[in-house]
Protein backbone atom coordinates (compact mmCIF):
# COMPACT_ATOMS: atom_id res chain seq x y z
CA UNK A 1 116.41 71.04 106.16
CA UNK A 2 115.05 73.96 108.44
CA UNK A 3 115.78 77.33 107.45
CA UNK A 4 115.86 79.62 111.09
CA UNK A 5 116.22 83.31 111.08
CA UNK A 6 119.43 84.35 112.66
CA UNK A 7 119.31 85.52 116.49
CA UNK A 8 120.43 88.52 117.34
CA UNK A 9 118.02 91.57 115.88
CA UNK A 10 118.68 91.34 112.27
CA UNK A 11 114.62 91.74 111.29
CA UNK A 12 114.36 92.82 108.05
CA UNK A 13 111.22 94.97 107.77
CA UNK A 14 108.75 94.58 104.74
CA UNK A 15 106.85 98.13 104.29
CA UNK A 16 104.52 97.03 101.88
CA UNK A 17 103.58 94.12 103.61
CA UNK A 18 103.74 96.04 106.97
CA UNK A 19 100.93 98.46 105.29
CA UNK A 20 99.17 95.29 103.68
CA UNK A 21 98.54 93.85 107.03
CA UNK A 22 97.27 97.28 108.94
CA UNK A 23 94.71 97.55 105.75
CA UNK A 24 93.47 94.06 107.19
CA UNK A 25 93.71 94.96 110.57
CA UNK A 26 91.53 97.68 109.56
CA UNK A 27 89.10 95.72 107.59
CA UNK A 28 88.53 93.01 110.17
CA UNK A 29 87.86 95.92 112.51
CA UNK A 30 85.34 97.63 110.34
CA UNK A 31 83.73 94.22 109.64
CA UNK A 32 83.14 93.17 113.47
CA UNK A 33 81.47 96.53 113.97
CA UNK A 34 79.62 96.36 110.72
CA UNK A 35 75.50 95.53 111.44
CA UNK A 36 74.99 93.78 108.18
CA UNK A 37 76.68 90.14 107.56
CA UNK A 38 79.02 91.57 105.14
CA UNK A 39 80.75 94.92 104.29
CA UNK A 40 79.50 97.06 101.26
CA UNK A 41 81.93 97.51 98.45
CA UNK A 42 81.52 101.38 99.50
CA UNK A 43 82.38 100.51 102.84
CA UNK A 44 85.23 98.36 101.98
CA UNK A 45 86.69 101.64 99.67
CA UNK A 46 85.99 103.70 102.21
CA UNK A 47 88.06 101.69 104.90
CA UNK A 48 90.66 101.18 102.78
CA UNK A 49 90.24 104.75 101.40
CA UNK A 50 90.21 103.91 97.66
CA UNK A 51 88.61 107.35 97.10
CA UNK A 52 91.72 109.37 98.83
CA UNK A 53 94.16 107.77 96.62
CA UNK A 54 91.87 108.08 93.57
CA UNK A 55 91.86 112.06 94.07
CA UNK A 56 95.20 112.44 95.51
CA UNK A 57 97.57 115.06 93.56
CA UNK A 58 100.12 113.66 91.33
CA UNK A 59 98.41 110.22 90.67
């Protein structure tokens, strides 16, 4: 059997998953302007900005 999402504008939207996939987006980005083969583990943290949340109040 094939499940189909019902017609009619009832999209159910996923934030987490929504922010998940503009991380990518961003990563992808930062890797096809990147000059080296691969991204850094400082570059990936600082695309993803691992250091923000790290020093962010309240965390």
């Amino acid at each position: 059997m094939t499940h189909v999402a019902p017609v009619g504008g009832t999209a159910v939207q996923d934030h987490v998953a929504l922010a998940e996939i503009e991380l990518c987006g961003e990563l992808i980005i930062a890797a096809s302007a990147a000059r080296e083969d691969r991204l850094s583990l400082e570059s990936i943290d600082e695309v993803l900005r691992v250091a923000e949340e790290r020093d962010a109040p309240g965390q």
